[in-house]
Structure formats: C-alpha cells, structure tokens
C-alpha atoms as a PDB file:
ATOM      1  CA  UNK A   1    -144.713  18.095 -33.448  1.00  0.00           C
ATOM      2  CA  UNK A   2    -142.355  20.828 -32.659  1.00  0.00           C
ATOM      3  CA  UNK A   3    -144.044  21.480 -29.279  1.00  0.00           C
ATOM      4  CA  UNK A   4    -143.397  17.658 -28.740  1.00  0.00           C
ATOM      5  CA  UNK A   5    -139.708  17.383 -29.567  1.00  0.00           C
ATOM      6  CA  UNK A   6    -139.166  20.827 -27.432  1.00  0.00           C
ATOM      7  CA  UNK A   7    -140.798  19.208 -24.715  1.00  0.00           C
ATOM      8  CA  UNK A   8    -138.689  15.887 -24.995  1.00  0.00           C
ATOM      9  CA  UNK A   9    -135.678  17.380 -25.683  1.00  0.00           C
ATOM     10  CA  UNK A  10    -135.395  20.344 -22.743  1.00  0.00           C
ATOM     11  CA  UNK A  11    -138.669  19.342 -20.365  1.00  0.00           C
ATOM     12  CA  UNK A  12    -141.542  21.283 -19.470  1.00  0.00           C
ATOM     13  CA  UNK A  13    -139.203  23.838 -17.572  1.00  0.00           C
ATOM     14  CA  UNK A  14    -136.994  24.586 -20.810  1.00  0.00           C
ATOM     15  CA  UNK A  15    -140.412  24.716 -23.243  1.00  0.00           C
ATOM     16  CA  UNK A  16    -141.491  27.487 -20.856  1.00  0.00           C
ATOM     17  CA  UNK A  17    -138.449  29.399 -21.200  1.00  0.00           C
ATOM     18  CA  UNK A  18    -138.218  28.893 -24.926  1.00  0.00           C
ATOM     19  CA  UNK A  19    -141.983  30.100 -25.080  1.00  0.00           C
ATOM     20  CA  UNK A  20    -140.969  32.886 -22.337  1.00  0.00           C
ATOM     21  CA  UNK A  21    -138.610  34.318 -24.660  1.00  0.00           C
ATOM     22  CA  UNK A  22    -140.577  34.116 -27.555  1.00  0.00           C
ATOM     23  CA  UNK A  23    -143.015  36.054 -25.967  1.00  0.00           C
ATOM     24  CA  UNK A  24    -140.877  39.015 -24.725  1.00  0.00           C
ATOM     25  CA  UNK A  25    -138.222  39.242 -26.931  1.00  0.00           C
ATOM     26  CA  UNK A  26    -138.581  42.653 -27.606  1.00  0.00           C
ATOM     27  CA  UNK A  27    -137.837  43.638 -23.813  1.00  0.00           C
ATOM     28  CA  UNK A  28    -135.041  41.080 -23.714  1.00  0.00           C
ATOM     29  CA  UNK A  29    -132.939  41.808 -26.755  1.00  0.00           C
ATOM     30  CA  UNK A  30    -132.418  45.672 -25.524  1.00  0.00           C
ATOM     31  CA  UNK A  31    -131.488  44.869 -22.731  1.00  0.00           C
ATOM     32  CA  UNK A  32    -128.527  42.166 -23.819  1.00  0.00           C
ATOM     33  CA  UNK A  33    -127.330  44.900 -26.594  1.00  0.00           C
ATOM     34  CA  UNK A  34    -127.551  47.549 -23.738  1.00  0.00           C
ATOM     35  CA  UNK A  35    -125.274  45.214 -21.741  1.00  0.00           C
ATOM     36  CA  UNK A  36    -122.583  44.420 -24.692  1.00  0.00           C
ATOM     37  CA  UNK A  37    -122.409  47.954 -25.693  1.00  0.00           C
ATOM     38  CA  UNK A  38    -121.443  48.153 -21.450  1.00  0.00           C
ATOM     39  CA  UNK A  39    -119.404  45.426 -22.076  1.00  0.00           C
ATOM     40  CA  UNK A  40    -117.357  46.656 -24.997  1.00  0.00           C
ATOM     41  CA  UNK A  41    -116.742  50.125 -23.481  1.00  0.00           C
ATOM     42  CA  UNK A  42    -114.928  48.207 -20.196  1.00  0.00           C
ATOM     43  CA  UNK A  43    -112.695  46.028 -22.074  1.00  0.00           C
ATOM     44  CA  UNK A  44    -111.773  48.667 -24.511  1.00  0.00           C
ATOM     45  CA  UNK A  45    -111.262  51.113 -21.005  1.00  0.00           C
ATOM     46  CA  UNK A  46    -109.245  48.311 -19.924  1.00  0.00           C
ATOM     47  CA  UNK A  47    -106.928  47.783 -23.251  1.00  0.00           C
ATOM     48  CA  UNK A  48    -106.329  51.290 -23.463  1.00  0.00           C
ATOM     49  CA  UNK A  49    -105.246  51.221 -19.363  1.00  0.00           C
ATOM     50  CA  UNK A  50    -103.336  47.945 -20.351  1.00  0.00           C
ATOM     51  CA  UNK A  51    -101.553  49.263 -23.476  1.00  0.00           C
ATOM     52  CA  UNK A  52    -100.273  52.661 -21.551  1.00  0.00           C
ATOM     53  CA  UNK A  53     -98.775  50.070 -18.943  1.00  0.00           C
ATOM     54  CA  UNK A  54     -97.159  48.282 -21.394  1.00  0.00           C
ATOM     55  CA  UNK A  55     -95.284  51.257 -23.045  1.00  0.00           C
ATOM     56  CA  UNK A  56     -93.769  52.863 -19.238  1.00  0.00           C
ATOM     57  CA  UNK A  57     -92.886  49.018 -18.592  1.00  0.00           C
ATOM     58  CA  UNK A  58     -91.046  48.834 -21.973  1.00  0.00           C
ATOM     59  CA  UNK A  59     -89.931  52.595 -21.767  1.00  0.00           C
ATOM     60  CA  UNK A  60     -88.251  52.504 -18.333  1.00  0.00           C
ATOM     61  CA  UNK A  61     -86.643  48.769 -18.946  1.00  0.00           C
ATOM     62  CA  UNK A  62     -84.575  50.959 -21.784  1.00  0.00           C
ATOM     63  CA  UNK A  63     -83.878  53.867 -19.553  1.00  0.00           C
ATOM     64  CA  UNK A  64     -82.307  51.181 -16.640  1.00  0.00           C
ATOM     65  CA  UNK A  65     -80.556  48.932 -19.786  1.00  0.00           C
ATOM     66  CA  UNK A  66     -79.111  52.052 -20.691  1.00  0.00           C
ATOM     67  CA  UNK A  67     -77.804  53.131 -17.264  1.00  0.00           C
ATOM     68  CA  UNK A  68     -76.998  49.948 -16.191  1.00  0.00           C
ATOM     69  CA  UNK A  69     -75.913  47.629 -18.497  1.00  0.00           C
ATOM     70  CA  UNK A  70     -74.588  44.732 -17.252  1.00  0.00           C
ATOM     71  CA  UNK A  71     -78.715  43.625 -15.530  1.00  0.00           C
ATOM     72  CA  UNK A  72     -80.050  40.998 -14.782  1.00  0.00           C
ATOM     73  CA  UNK A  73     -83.986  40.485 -14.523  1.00  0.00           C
ATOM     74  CA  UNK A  74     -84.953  40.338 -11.096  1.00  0.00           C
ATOM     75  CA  UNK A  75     -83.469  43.988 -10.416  1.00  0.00           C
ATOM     76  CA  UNK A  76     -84.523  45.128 -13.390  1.00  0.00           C
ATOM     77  CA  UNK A  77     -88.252  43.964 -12.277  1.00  0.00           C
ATOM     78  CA  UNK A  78     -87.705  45.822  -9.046  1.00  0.00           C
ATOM     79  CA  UNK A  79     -86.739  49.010 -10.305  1.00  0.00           C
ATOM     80  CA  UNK A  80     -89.289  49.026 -12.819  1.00  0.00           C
ATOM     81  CA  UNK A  81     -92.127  51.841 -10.866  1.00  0.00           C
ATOM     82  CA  UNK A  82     -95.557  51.924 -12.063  1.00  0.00           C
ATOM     83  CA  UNK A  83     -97.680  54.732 -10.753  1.00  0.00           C
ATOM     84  CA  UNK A  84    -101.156  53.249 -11.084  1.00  0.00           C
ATOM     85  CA  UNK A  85    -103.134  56.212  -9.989  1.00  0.00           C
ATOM     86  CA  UNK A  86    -101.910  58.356 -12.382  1.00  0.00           C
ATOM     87  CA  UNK A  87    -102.454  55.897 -15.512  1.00  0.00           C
ATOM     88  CA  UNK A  88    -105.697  55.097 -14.270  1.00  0.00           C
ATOM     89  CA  UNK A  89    -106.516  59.162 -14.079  1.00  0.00           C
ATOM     90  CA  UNK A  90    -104.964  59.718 -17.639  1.00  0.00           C
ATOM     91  CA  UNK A  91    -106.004  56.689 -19.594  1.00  0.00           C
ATOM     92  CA  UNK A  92    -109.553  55.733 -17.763  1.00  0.00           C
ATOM     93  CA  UNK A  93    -112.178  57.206 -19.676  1.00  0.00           C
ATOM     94  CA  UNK A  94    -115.046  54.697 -17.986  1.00  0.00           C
ATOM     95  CA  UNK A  95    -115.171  53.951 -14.727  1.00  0.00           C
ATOM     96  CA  UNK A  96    -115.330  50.104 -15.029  1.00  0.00           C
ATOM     97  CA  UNK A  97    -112.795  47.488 -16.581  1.00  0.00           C
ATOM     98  CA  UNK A  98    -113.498  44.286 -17.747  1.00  0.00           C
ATOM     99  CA  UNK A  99    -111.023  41.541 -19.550  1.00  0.00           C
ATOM    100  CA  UNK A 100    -111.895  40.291 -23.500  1.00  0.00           C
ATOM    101  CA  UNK A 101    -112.822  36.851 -22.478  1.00  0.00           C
ATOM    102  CA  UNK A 102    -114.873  38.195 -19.615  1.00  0.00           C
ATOM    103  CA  UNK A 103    -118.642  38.875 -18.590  1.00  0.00           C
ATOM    104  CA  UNK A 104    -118.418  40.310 -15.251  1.00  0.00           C
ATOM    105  CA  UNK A 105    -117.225  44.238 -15.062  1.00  0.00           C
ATOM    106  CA  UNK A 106    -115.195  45.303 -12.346  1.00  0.00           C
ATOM    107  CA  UNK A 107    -114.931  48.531 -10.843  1.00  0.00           C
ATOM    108  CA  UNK A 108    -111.396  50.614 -11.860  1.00  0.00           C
ATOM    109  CA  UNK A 109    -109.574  51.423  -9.048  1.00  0.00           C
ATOM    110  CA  UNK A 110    -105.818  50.732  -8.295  1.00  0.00           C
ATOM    111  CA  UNK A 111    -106.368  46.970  -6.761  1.00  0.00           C
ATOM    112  CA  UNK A 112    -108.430  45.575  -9.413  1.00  0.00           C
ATOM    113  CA  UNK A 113    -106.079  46.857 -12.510  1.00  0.00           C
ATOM    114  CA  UNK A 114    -102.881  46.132 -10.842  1.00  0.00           C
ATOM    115  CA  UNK A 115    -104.519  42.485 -10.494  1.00  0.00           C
ATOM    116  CA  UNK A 116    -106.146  42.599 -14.050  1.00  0.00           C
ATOM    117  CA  UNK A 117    -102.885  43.607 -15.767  1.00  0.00           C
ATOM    118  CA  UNK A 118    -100.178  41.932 -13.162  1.00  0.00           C
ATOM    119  CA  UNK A 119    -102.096  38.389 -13.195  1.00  0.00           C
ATOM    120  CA  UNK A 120     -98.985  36.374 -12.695  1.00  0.00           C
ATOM    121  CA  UNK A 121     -94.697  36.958 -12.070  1.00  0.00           C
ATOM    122  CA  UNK A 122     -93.803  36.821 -15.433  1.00  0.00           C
ATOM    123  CA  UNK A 123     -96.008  39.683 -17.173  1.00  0.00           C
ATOM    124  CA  UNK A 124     -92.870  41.738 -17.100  1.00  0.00           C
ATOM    125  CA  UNK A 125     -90.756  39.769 -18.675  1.00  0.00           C
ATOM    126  CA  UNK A 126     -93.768  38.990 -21.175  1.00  0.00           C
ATOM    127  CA  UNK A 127     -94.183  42.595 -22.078  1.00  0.00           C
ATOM    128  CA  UNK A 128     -90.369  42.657 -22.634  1.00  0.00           C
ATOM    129  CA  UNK A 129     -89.764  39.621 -24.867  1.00  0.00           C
ATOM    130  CA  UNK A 130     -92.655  41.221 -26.746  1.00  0.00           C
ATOM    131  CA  UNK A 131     -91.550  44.324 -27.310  1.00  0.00           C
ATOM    132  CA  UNK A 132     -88.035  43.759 -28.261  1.00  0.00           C
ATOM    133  CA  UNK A 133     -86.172  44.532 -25.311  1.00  0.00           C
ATOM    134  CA  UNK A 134     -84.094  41.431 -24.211  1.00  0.00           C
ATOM    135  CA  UNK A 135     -81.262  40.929 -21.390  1.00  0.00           C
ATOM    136  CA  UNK A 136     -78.061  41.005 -22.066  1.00  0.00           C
ATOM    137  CA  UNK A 137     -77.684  37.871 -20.558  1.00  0.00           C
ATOM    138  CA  UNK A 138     -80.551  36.107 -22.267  1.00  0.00           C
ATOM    139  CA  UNK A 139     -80.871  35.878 -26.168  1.00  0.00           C
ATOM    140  CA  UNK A 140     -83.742  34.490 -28.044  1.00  0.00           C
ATOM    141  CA  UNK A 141     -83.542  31.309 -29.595  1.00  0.00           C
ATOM    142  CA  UNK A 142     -84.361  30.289 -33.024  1.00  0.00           C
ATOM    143  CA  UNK A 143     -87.847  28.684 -33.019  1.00  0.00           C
ATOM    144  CA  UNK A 144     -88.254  25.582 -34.120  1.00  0.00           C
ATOM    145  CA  UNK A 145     -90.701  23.584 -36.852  1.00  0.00           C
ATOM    146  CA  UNK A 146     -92.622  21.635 -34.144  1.00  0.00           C
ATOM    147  CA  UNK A 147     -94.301  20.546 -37.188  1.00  0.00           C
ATOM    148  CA  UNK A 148     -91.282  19.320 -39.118  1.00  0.00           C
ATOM    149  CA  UNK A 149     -89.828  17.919 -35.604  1.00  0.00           C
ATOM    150  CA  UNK A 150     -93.390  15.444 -35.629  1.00  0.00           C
ATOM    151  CA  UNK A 151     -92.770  14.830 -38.919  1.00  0.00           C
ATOM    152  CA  UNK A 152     -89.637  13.492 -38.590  1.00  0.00           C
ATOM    153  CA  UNK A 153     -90.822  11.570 -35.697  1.00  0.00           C
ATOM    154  CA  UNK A 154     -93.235  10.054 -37.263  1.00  0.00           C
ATOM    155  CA  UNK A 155     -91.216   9.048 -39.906  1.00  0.00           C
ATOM    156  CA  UNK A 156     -87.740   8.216 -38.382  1.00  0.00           C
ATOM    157  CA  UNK A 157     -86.159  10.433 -40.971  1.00  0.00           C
ATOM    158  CA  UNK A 158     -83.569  13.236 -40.430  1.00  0.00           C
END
C-alpha cells in the first residue's frame, strides 16, 4: 500500500529516488554533514570578515564627525576608506565565504567580499543608524505603533 501511494503520489522516477536513498543512506548522510560543517565554517569566516568591517566603518565615521562637524552623508561616505586586503588577511581564517541564507560558497578574495558586504548604496548608512552614530543633520524619529495606527483604522477612533 505504501509502495502504491509513493508511486501515485511522486511517479516511478521519485519511488526510485526514495528507494535510492533508502538504500545508501549511510554514504549520503556524511557527505551532507561534511558539507554543513563546510558550510558553517564560510558563513561564520564571513560574519567575522563582516563584523570587523562594520567596526572601521563605525570607527572612522566618529573620527571624520569629530573633525568635521558640520557633514553631511555623501562626503562622509566618500571619505570613509576600507582596506579590504588587509581585513581579509587579519580576519579570514578560511579561505571561502558564504552568506547565512546561502548554499553556494564563494571564494574570499577582495571582489567577492566587497560585493558580499557592500550589496547595495545604503549599507553605510545602515551600519551607522545601527550603531548609534547619526548626522547632525538627520535625527531619528520616534517609531510609531503600526499596530495601534491599524487599530485605529479599523475602528475610526483616535
């Protein structure tokens, strides 16, 4: 009966593969714990590479607030100088990189962080609203209840 509803349910193609796998299981599951222990070692790599970028970003935004005060972000983006080869020799204890939501590994030269870690314009200012550090020209707002605000909605009530 089982054989039956396997056979319905994924066709004679996916029955062989279930019965595949049931067969050599024991040369399959080494190999995929092998390959997440490979895995976990990139993306940590890559967090550790990530985290150090982070700090000099955050560090060096208070050095040029400090000297300059009056900033605004785009030159504060410019002067902000990230030497990738030399967090990438200090931090880079594995020689591949790969992102949390990732299965693919990448290898970890200078192109492939900078494009890991820099994925869009605004990572800069991301790291800096983060961390604390905000423009003098920009404060943060006070977040609202979107909750309350659908409530209210809903309700017509103030």
């Amino acid at each position: 009966m089982f054989n039956t509803w396997i056979e319905v349910f994924l066709g004679k193609i996916g029955k062989y593969i279930v019965d595949f796998i049931g067969d050599y299981y024991h040369f399959i599951i080494p190999s995929i714990i092998a390959y997440g222990i490979f895995l976990t070692m990139a993306s940590y790599n890559f967090k550790r590479i990530e985290k150090s970028v982070n700090k000099i970003i955050v560090s060096q935004a208070k050095k040029i607030i400090a000297e300059q005060n009056k900033t605004n972000y785009v030159d504060l983006a410019d002067r902000i100088d990230i030497r990738w080869t030399k967090i990438i020799r200090q931090r880079s204890f594995f020689p591949y990189i790969s992102q949390e939501s990732e299965l693919w590994v990448s290898r970890a030269s200078i192109e492939n962080v900078r494009k890991a870690i820099m994925q869009d314009a605004g990572k800069i200012r991301l790291v800096l609203e983060r961390s604390g550090v905000f423009l003098m020209s920009r404060r943060p707002d006070v977040r609202k209840n979107l909750y309350r605000e659908s409530f209210y909605r809903v309700t017509r009530k103030k």
